[in-house]
C-alpha atoms as a PDB file:
ATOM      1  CA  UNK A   1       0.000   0.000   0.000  1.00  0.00           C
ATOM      2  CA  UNK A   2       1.361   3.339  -1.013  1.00  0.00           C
ATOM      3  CA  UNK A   3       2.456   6.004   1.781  1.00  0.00           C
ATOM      4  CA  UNK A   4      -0.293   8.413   2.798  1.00  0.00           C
ATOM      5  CA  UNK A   5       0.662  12.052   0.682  1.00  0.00           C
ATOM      6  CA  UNK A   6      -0.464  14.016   3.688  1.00  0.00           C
ATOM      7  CA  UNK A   7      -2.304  13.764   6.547  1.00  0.00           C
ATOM      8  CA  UNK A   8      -5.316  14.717   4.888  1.00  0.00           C
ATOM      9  CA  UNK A   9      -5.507  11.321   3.101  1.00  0.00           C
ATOM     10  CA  UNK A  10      -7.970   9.975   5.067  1.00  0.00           C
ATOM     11  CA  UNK A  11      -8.944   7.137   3.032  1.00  0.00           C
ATOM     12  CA  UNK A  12      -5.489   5.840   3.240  1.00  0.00           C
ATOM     13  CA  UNK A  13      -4.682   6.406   6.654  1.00  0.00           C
ATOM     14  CA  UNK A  14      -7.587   4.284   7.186  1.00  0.00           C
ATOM     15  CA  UNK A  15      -7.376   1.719   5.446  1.00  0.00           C
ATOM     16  CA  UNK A  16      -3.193   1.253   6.560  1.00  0.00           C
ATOM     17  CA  UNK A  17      -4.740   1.395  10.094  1.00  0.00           C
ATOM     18  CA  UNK A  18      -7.204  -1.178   8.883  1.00  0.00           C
ATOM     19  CA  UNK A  19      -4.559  -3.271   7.583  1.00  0.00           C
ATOM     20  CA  UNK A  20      -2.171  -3.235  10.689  1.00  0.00           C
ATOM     21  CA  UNK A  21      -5.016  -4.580  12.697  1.00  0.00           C
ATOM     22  CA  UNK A  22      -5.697  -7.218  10.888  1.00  0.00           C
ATOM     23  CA  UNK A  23      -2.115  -8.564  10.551  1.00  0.00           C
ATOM     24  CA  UNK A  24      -2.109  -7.972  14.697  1.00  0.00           C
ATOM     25  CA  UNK A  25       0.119  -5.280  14.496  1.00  0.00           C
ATOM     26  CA  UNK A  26      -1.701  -2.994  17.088  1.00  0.00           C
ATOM     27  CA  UNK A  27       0.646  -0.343  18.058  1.00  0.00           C
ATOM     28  CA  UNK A  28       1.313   0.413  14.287  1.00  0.00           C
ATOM     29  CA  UNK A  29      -2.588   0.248  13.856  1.00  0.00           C
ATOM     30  CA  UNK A  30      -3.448   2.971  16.846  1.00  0.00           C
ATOM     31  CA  UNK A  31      -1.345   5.021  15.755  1.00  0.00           C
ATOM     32  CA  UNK A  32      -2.609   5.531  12.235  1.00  0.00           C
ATOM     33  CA  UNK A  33      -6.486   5.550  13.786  1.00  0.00           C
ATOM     34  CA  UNK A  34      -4.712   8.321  16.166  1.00  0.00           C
ATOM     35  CA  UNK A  35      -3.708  10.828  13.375  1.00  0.00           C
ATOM     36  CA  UNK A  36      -7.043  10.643  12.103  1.00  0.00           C
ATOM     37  CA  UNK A  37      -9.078  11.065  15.269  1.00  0.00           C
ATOM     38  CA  UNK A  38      -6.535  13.901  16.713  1.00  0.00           C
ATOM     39  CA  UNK A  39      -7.001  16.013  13.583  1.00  0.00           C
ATOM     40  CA  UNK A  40      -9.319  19.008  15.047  1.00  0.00           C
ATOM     41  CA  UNK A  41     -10.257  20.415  11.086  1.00  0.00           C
ATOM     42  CA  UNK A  42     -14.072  19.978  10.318  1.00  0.00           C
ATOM     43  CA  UNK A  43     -14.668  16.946   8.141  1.00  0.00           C
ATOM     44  CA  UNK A  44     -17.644  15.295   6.482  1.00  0.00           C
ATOM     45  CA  UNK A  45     -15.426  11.915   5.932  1.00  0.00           C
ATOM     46  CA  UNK A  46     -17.654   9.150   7.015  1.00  0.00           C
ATOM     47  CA  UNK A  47     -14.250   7.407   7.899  1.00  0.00           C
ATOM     48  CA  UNK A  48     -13.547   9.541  11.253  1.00  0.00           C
ATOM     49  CA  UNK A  49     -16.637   8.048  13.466  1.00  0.00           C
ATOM     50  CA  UNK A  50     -15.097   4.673  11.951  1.00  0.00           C
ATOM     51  CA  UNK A  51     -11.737   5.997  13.133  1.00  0.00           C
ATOM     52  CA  UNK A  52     -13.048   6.639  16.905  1.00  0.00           C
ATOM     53  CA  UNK A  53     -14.622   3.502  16.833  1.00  0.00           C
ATOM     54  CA  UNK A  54     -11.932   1.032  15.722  1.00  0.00           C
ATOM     55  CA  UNK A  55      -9.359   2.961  18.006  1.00  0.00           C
ATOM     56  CA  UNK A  56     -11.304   1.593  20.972  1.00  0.00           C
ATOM     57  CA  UNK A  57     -11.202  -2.084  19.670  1.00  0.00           C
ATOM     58  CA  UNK A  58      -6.850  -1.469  19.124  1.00  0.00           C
ATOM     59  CA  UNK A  59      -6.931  -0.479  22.412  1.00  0.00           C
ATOM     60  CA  UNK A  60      -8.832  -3.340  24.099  1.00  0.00           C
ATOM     61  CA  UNK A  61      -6.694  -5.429  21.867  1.00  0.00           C
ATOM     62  CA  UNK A  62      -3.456  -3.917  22.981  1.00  0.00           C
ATOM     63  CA  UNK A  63      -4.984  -4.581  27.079  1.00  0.00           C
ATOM     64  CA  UNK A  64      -6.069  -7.933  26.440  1.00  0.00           C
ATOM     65  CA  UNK A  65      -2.416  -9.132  25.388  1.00  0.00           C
ATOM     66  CA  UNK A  66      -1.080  -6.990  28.501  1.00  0.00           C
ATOM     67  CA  UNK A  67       0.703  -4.375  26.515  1.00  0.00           C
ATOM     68  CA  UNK A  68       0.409  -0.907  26.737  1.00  0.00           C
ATOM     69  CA  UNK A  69      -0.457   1.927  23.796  1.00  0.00           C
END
């Protein structure tokens, strides 16, 4: 998967995030889903709520195998 072109490459960012979690690589996964729920600009991108959601799933994951974000 190509690199993100900036951070407002949502779609991307996303779906890398996406991608990390479901090869079990958490930390890398949070902290893709983290630069897209810390950006403060308005946005109509469906993917955000996704974002918010998902981010609390990495981070049950990440508690349930004892490690911390």
């Amino acid at each position: 998967m190509p690199a993100p072109k900036d951070d407002n490459d949502t779609g991307l960012i996303y779906m890398l995030g996406v991608a990390h979690f479901e090869q079990s690589q958490f930390e890398m996964a949070l902290s893709e889903f983290k630069r897209l729920v810390d950006r403060r600009s308005p946005s109509t991108n469906p993917l955000k709520p996704l974002a918010h959601r998902i981010t609390g799933r990495t981070l049950a994951k990440l508690q349930k195998e004892g490690r911390e974000p």
